[in-house]
Every structure is written in C-alpha cells, then in structure tokens.
N, C-alpha and C. Protein backbone atom coordinates (compact mmCIF):
# COMPACT_ATOMS: atom_id res chain seq x y z
N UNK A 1 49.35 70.42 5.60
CA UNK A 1 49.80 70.05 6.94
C UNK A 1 50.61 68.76 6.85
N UNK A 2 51.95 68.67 7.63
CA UNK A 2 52.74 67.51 6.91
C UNK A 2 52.27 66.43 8.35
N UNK A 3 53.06 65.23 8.14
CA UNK A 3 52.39 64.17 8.63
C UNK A 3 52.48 64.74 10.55
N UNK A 4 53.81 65.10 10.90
CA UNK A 4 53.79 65.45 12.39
C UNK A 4 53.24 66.34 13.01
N UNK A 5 52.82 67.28 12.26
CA UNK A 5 51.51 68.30 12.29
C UNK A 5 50.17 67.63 12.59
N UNK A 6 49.73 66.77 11.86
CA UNK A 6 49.01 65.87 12.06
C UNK A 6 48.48 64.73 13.17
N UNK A 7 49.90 64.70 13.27
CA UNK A 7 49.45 63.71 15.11
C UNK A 7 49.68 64.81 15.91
N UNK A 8 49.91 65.67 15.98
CA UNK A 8 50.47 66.89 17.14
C UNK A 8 48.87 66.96 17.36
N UNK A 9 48.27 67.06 16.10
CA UNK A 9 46.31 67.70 16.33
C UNK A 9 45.97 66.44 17.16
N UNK A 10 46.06 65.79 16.61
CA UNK A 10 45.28 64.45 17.08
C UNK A 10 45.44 63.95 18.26
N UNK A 11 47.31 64.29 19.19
CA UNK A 11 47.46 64.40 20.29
C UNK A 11 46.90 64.95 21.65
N UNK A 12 46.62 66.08 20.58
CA UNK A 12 45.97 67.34 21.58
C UNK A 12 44.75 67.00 21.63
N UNK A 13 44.27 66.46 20.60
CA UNK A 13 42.92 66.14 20.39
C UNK A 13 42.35 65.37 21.88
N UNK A 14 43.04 64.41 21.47
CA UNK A 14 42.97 63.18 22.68
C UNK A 14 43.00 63.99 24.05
N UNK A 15 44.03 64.33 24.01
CA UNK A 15 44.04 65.06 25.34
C UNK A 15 42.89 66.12 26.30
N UNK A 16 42.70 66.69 24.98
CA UNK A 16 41.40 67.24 25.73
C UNK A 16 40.17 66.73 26.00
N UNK A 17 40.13 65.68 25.11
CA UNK A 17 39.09 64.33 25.49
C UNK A 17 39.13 64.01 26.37
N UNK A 18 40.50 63.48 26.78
CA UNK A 18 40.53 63.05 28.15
C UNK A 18 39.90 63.47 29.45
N UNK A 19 40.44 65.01 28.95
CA UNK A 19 40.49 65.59 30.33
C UNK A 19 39.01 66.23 30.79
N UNK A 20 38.40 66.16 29.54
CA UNK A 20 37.19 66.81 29.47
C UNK A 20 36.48 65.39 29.94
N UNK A 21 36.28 64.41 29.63
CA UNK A 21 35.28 63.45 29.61
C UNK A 21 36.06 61.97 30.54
N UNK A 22 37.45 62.20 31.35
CA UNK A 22 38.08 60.56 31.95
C UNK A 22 37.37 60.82 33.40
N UNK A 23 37.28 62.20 33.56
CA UNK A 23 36.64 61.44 35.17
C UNK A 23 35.14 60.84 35.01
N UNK A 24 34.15 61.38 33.59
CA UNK A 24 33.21 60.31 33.80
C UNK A 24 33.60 58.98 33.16
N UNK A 25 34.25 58.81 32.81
CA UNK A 25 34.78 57.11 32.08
C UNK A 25 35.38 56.75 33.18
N UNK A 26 36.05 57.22 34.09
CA UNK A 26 36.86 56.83 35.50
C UNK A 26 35.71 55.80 36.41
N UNK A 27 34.57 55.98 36.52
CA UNK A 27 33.69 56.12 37.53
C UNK A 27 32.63 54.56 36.76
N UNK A 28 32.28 53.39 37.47
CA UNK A 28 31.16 52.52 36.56
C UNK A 28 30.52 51.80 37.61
N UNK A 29 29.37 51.60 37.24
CA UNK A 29 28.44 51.43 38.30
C UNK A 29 28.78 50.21 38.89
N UNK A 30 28.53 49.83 40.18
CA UNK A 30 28.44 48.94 40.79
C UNK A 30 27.08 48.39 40.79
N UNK A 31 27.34 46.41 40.86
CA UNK A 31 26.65 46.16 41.21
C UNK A 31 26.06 45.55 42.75
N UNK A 32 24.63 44.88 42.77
CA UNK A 32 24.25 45.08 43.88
C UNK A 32 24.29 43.26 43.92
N UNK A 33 24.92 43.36 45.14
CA UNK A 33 25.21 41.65 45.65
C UNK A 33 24.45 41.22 46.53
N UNK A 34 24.66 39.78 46.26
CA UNK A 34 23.81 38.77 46.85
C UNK A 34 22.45 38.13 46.26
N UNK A 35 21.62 37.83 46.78
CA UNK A 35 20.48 37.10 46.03
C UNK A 35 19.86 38.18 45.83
N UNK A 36 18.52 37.62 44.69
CA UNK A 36 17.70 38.57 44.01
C UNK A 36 16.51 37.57 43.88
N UNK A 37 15.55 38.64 44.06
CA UNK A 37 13.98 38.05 43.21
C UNK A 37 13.29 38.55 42.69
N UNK A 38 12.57 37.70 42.04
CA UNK A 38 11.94 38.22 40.84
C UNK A 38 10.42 38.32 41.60
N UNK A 39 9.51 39.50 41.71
CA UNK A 39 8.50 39.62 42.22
C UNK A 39 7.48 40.48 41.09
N UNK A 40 6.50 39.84 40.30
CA UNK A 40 5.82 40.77 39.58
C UNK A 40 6.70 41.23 38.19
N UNK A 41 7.35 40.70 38.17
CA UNK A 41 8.34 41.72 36.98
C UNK A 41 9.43 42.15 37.01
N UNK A 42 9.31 42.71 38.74
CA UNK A 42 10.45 43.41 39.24
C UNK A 42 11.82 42.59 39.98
N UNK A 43 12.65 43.12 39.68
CA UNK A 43 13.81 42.56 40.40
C UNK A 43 13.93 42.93 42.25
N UNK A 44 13.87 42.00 43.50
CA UNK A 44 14.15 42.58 44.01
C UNK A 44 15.93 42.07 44.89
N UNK A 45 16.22 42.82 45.11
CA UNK A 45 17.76 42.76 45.59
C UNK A 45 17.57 42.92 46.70
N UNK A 46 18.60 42.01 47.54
CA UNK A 46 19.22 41.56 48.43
C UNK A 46 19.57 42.75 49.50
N UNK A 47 18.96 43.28 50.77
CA UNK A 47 19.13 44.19 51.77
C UNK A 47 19.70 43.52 52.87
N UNK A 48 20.74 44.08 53.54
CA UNK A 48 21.11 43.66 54.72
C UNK A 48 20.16 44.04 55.84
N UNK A 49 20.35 42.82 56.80
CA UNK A 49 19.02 43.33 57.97
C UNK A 49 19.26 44.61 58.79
N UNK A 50 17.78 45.23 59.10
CA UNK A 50 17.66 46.37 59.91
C UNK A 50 18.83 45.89 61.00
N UNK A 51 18.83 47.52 61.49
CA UNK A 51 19.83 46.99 63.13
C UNK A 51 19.75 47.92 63.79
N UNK A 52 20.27 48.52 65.14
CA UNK A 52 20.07 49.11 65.97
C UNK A 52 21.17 48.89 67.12
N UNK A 53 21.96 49.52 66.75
CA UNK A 53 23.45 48.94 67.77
C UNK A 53 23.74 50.46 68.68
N UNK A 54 24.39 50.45 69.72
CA UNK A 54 25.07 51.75 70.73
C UNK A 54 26.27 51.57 70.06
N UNK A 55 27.03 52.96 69.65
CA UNK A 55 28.17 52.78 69.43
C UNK A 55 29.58 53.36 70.58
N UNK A 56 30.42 54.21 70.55
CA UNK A 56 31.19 54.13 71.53
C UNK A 56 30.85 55.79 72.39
N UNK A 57 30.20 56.51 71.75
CA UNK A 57 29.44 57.30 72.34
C UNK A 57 28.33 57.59 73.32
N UNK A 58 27.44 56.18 72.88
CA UNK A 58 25.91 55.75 73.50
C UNK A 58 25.46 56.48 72.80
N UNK A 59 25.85 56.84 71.27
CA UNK A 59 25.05 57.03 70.25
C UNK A 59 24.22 55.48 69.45
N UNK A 60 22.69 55.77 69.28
CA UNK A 60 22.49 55.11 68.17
C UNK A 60 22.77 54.57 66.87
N UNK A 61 23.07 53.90 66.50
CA UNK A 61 23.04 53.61 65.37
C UNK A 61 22.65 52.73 64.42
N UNK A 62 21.97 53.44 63.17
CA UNK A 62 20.93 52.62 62.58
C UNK A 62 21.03 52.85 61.49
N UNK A 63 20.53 52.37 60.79
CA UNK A 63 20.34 53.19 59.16
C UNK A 63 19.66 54.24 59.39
N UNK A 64 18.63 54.37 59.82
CA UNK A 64 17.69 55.71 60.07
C UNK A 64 18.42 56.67 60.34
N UNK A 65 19.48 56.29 61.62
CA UNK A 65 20.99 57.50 62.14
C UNK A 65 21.39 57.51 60.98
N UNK A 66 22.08 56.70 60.51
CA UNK A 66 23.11 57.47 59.56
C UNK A 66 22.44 57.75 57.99
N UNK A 67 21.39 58.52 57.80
CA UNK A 67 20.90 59.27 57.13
C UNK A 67 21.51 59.42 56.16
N UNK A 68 21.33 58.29 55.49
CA UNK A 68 20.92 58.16 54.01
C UNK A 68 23.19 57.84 53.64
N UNK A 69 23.73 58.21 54.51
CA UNK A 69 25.68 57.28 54.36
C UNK A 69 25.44 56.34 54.17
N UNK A 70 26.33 56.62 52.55
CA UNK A 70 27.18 54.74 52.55
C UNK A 70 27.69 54.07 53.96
N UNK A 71 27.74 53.06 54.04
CA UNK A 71 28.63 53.07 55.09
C UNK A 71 29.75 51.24 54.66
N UNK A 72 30.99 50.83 55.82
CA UNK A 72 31.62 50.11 55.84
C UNK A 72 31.38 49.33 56.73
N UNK A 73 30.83 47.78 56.95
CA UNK A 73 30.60 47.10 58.37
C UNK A 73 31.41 45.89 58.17
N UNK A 74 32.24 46.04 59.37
CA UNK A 74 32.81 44.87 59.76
C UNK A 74 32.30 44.27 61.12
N UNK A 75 32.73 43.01 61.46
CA UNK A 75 32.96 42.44 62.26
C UNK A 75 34.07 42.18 63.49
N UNK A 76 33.90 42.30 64.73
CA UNK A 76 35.36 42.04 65.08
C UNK A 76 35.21 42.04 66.87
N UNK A 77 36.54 41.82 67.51
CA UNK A 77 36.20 42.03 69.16
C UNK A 77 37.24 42.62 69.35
N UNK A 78 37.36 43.55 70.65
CA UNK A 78 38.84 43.81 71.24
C UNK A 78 39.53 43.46 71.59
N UNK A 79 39.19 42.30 71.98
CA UNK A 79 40.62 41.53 72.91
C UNK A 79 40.91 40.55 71.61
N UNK A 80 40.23 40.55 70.69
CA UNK A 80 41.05 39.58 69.29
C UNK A 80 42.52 39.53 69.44
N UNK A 81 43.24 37.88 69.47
CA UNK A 81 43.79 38.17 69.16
C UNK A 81 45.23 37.65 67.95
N UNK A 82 44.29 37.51 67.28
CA UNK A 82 44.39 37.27 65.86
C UNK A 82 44.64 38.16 64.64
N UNK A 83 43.35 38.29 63.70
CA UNK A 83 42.95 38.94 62.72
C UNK A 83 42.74 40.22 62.75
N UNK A 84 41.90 40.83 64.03
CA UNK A 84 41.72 42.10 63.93
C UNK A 84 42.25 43.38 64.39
N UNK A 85 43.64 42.96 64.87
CA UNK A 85 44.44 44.54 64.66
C UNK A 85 45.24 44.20 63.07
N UNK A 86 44.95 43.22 62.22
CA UNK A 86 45.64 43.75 60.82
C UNK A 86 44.35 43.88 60.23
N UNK A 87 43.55 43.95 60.26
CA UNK A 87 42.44 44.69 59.78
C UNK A 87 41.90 45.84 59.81
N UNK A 88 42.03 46.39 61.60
CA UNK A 88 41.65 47.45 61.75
C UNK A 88 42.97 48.04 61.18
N UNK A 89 44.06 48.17 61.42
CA UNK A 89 44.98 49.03 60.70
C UNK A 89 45.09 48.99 59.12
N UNK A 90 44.05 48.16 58.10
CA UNK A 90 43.57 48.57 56.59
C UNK A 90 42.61 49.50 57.09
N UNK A 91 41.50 49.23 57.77
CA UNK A 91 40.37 50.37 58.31
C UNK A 91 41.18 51.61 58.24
N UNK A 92 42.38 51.86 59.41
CA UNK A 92 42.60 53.18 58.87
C UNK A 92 43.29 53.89 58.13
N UNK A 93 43.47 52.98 56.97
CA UNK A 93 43.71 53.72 55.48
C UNK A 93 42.48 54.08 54.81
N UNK A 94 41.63 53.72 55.62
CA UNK A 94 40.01 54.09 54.58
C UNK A 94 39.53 55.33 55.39
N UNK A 95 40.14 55.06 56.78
CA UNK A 95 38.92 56.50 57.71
C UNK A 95 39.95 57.57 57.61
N UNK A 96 41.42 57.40 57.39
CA UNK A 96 42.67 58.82 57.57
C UNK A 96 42.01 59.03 55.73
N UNK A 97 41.24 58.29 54.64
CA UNK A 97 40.80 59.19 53.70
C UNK A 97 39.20 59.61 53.54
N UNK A 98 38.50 59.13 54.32
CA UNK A 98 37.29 59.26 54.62
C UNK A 98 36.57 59.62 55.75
N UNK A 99 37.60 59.92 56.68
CA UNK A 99 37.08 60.53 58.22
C UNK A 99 36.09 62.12 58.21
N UNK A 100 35.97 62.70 57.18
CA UNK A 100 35.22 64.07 56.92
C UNK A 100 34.00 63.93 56.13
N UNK A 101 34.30 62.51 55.27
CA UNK A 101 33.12 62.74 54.07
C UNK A 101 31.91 62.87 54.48
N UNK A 102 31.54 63.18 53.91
CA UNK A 102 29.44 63.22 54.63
C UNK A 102 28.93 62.13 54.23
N UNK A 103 29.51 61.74 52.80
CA UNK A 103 28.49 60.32 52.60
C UNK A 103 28.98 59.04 53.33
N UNK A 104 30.13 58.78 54.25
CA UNK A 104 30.27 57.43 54.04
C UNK A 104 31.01 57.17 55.65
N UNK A 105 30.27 56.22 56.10
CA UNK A 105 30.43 56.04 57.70
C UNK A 105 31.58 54.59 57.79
N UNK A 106 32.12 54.22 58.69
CA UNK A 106 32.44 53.16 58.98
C UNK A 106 31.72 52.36 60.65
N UNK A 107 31.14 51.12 59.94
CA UNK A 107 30.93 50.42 61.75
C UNK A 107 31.34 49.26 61.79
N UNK A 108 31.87 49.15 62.96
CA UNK A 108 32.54 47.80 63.43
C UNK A 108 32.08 47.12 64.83
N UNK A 109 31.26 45.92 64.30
CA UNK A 109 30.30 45.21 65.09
C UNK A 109 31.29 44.73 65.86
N UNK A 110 30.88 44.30 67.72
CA UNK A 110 32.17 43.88 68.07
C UNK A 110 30.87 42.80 68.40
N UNK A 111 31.47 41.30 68.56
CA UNK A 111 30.84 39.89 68.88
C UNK A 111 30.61 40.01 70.19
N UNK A 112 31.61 39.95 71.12
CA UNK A 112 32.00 40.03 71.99
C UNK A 112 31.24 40.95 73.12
N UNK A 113 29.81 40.84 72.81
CA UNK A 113 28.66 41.60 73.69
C UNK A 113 28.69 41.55 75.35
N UNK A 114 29.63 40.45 76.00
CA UNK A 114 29.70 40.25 77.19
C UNK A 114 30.90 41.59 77.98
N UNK A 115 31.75 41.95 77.20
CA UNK A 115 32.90 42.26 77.61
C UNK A 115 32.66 43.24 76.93
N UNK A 116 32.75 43.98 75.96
CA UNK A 116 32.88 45.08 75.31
C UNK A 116 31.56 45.90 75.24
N UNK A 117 31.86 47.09 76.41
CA UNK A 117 30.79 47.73 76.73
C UNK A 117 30.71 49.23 75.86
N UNK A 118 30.59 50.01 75.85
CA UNK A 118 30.88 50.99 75.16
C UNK A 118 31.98 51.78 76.21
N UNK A 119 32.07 51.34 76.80
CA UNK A 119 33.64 52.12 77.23
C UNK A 119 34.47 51.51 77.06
N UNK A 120 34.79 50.43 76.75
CA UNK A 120 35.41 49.70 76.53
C UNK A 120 35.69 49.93 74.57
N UNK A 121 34.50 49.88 74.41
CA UNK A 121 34.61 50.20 72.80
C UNK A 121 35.64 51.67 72.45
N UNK A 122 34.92 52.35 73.60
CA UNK A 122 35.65 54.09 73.44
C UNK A 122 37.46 54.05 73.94
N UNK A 123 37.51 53.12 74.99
CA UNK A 123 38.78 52.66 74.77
C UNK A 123 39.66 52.51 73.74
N UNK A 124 39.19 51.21 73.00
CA UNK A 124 39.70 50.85 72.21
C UNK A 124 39.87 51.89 70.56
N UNK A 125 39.32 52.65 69.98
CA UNK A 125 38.83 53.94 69.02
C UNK A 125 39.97 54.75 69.48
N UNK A 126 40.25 55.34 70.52
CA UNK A 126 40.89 55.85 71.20
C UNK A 126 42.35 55.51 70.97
N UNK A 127 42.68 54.46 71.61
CA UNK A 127 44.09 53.77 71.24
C UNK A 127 44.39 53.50 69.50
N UNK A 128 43.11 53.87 69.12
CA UNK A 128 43.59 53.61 67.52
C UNK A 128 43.55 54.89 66.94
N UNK A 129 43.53 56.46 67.59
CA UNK A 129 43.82 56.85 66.91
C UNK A 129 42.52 57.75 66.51
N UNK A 130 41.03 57.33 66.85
CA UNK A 130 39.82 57.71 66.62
C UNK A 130 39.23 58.45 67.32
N UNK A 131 39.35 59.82 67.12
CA UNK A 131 37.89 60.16 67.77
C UNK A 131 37.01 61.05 66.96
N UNK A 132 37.02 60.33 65.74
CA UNK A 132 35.75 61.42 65.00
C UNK A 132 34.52 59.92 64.84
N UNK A 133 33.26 60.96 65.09
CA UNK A 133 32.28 60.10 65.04
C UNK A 133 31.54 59.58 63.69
N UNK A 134 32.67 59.37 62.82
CA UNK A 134 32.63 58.99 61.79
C UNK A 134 32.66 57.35 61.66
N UNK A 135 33.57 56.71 62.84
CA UNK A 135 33.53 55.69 62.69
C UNK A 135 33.03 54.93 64.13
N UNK A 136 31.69 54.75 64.18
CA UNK A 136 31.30 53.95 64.94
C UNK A 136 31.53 52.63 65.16
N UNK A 137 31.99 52.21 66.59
CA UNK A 137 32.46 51.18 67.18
C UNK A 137 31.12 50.68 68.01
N UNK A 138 30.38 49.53 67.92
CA UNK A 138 29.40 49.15 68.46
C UNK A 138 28.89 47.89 68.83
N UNK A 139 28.28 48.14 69.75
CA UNK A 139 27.55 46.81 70.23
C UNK A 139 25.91 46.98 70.24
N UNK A 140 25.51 46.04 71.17
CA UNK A 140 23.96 45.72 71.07
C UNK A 140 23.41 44.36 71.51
N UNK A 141 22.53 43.87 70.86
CA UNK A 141 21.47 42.74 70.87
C UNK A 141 22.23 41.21 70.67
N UNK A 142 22.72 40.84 71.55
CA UNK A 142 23.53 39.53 70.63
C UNK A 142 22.61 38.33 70.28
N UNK A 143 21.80 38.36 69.85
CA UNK A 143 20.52 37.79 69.31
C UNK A 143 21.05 38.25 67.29
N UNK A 144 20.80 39.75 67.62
CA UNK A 144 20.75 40.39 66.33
C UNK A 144 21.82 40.62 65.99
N UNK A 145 23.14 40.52 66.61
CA UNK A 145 24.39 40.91 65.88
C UNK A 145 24.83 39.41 65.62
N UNK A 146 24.51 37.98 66.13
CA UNK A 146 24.60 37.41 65.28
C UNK A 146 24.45 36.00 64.47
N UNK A 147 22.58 36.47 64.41
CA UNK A 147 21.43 36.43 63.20
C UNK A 147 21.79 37.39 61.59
N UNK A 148 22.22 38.64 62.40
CA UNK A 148 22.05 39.38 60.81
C UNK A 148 23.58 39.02 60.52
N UNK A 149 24.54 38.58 61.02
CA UNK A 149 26.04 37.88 60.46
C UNK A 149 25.66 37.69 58.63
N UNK A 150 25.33 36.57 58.99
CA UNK A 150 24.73 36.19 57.16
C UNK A 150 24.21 37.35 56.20
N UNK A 151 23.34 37.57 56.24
CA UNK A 151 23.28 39.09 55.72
C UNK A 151 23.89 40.07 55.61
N UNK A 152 24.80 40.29 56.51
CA UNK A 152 25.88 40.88 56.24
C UNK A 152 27.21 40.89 55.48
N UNK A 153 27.12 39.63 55.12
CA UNK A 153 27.96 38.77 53.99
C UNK A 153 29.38 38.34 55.30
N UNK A 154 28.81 38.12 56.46
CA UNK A 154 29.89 37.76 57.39
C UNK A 154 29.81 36.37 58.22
N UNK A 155 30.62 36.15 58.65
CA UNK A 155 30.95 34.50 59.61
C UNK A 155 30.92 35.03 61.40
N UNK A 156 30.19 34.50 62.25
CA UNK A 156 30.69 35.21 63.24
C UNK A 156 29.74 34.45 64.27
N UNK A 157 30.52 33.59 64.72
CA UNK A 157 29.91 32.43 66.49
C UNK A 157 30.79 32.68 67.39
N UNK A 158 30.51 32.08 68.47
CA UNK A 158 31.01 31.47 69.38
C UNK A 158 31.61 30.62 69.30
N UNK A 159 33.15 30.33 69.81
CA UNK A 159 33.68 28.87 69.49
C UNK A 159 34.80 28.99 70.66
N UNK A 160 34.42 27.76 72.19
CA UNK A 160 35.85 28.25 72.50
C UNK A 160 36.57 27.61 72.46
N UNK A 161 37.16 27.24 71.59
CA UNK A 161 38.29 26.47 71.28
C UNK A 161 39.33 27.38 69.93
N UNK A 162 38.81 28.48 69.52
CA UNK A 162 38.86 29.53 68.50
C UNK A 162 39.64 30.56 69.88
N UNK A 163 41.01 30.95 68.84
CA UNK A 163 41.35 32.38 69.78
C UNK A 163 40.94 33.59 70.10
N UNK A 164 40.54 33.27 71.56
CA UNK A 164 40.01 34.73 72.26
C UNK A 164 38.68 34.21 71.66
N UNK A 165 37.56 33.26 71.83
CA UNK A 165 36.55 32.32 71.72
C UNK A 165 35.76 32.69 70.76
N UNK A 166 36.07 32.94 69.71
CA UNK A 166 35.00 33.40 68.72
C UNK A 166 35.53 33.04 67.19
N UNK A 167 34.97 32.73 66.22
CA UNK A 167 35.32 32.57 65.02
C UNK A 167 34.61 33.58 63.82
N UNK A 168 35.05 34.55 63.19
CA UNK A 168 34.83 35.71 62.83
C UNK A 168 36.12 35.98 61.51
N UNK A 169 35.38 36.49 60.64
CA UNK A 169 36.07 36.63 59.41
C UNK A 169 36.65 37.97 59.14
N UNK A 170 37.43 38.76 58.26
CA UNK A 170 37.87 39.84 57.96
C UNK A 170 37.38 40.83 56.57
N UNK A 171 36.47 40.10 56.63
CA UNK A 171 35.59 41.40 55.71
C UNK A 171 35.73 42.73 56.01
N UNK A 172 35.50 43.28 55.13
CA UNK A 172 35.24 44.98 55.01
C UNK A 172 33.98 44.94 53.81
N UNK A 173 32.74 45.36 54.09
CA UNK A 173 31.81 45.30 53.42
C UNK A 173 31.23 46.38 52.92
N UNK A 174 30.65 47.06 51.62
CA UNK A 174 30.58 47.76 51.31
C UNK A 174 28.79 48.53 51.23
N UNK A 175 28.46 49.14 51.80
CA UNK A 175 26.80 48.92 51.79
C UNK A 175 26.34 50.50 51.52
N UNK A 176 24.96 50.91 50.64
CA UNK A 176 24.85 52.00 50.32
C UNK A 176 23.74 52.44 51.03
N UNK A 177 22.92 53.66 51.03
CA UNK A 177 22.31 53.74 51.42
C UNK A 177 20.76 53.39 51.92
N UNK A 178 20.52 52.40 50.12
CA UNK A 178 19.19 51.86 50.73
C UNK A 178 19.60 50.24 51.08
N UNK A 179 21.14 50.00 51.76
CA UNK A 179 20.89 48.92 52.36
C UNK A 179 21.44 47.87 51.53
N UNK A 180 21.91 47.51 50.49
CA UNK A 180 22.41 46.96 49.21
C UNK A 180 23.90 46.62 49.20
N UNK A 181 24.38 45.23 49.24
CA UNK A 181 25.69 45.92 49.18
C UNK A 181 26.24 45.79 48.48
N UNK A 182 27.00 46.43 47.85
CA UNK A 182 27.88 47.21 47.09
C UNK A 182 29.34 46.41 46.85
N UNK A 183 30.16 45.69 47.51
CA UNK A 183 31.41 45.48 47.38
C UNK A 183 31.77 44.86 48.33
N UNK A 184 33.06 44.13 48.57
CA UNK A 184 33.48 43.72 49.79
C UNK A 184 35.28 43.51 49.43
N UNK A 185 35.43 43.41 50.36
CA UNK A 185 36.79 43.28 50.33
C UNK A 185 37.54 41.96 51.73
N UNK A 186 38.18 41.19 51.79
CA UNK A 186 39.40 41.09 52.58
C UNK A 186 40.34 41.72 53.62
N UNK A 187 40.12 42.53 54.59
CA UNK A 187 40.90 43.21 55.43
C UNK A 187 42.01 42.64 55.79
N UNK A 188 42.13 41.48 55.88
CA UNK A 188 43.78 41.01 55.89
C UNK A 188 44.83 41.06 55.05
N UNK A 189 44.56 41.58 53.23
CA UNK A 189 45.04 42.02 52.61
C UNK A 189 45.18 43.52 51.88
N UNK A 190 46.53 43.67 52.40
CA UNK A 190 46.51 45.65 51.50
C UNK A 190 45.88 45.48 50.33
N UNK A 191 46.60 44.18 49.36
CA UNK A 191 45.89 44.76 48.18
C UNK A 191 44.70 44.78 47.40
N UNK A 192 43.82 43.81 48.56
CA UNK A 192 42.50 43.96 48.29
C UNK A 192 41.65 45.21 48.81
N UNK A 193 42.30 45.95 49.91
CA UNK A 193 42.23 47.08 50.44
C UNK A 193 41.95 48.25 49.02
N UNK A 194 43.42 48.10 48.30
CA UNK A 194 43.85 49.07 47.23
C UNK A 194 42.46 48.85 46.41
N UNK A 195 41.98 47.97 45.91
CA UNK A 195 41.10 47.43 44.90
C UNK A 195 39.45 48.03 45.70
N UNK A 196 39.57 47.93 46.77
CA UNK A 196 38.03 47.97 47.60
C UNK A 196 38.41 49.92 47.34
N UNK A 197 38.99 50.51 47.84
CA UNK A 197 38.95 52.12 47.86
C UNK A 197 38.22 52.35 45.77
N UNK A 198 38.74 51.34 45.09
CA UNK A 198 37.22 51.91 43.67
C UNK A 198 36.29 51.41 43.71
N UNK A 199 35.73 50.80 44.92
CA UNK A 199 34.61 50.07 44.73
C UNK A 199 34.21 51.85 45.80
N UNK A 200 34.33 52.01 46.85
CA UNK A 200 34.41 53.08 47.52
C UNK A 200 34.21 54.37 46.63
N UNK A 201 34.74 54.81 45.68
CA UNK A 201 34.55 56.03 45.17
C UNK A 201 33.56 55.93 43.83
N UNK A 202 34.01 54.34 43.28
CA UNK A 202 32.39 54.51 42.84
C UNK A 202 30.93 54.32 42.99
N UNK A 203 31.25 53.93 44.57
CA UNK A 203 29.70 54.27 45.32
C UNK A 203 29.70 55.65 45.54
N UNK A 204 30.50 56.36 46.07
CA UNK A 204 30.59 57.46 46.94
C UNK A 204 30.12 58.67 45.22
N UNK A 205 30.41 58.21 44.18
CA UNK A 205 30.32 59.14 42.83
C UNK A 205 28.48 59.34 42.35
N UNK A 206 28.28 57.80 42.56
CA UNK A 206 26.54 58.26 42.97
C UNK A 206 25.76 58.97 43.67
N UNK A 207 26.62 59.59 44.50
CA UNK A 207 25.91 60.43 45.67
C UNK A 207 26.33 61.85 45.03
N UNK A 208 26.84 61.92 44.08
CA UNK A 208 27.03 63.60 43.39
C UNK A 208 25.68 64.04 42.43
C-alpha cells in the first residue's frame, strides 16, 4: 500500500470516528454554581429558593408545575425602560429554538408587582410575539420575588431615582431540574447569548 493509500485509510478512519462517537465528545457536563457544603462527607450544592409565582395565564408556577423542566429565569418589568427590551429580544432567540421542547421552560420575574398584573403580563407576551405556554411571564409575592433575587444569582430593588424605579440586572440564568444552576449568561450581549445556547444543550443532553 503506497504512502497516499495510507492516509486515504486513516482519513476515513477518522471520519468515521467522528461521526460515530463527536456527538458524545460534543456534549460535557456542566457544573453546578454557587456555594457548596460539606455535610457528613457529602457535598451539598447550592439550590435556588422555592417559589410560587401566577404567570400570564393565572397559571401556577413552581417547580412542582414545571415538572421536573430545565428552565431560564430572568428578571425584569414592562414598562422598563432601559435594559429589558434588548434582553427580551436575546430571550427570543432561545424560545423561536426552544418554544416546543418538553424539557426546558423560560420565566421572567417581573419586579414591578404593583403594576404588572397578569393582564398586563399577557399583554406584554403578546406584543412579543408569545403565546405558547412555554414561556411564563410572572408575578407574585413581592416579599419573595425579592428575597429569593440573590439566589437566583440576580440584583433587583427598588430605587427611584433608577429608570422606570427599579435597579435590576440582565441575566439569563440557567437552572435544572433539581433546582441547581447550571449557567448564566448576560442578556445584553448576543455573544454571550451564542455561548449560553451550549450551556443550554448541554443541560438539555442530560435529560436523554
């Protein structure tokens, strides 16, 4: 066999390696963020707090609801008017590719508990373009939406001297099903956007 015979095998070789074995080399685990303790031996990791929010339906939503979905939680209000229409428009580069999946929800806490009622929420979903109940728009307890801020790996008061009176960050956070999270990203930037969709599929690859 002369020498170009030789890499021709070895080409092919590769190739079927690839193709046989890159989508599991494609795929690597994530880890789980935030603090940890050590209890007994065991490691325990960092859960975002329980919650219990109405979303734009006067559906529930909880972890318990969304049964056992990854899901995406941000922060944000409607009348923002700042940060969060270039955020929500990264949001829907994630829900126009994730609006069907079974594993993976999006919710977007709105601060703004005085004014943003759930019709108001359904409003707003609406004008963007939303109506699969994939991505819950919600309110609730403003005690608990924001206490669990921190835990959520988010920033989010009252301030009125802050536009449209609130001071609130642009996260997109990544959280799995037992509560853990997973990834985060920047919503004010596409290309942290681009970078957060593999943090996204290699959560979403654990659920196969």
């Amino acid at each position: 066999m002369n020498n170009i015979s030789i890499l021709y095998c070895l080409c092919l070789a590769g190739f079927i390696l690839a193709s046989c074995g890159g989508g599991l080399q494609s795929h690597k685990s994530l880890p789980k963020l935030g603090h940890r303790d050590i209890i007994d031996g065991d490691t325990i990791f960092h859960k975002v707090p329980d919650f219990n929010f109405t979303d734009q339906y006067g559906h529930e939503v909880s972890p318990k609801s969304l049964n056992g979905k990854a899901f995406i939680l941000d922060y944000f209000f409607t009348s923002c008017p700042t940060i969060c229409p270039r955020v929500k428009a990264q949001e829907l580069r994630i829900f126009e590719r994730y609006k069907d999946h079974p594993n993976l929800s999006i919710v977007s806490v709105s601060i703004d508990t005085k004014y943003d009622t759930k019709e108001r929420l359904n409003n707003y979903a609406t004008k963007l373009g939303v109506n699969n109940s994939n991505w819950h728009f919600v309110t609730g307890d403003k005690d608990m939406i924001y206490d669990n801020a921190v835990g959520f790996f988010h920033t989010a008061i009252e301030n009125k001297d802050a536009p449209g009176g609130y001071d609130h960050d642009g996260k997109l956070v990544l959280i799995d099903k037992d509560r853990h999270i997973r990834g985060f990203c920047d919503g004010l930037f596409p290309e942290e956007v681009d970078d957060f969709f593999d943090d996204i599929e290699n959560l979403l690859h654990e659920y196969k």
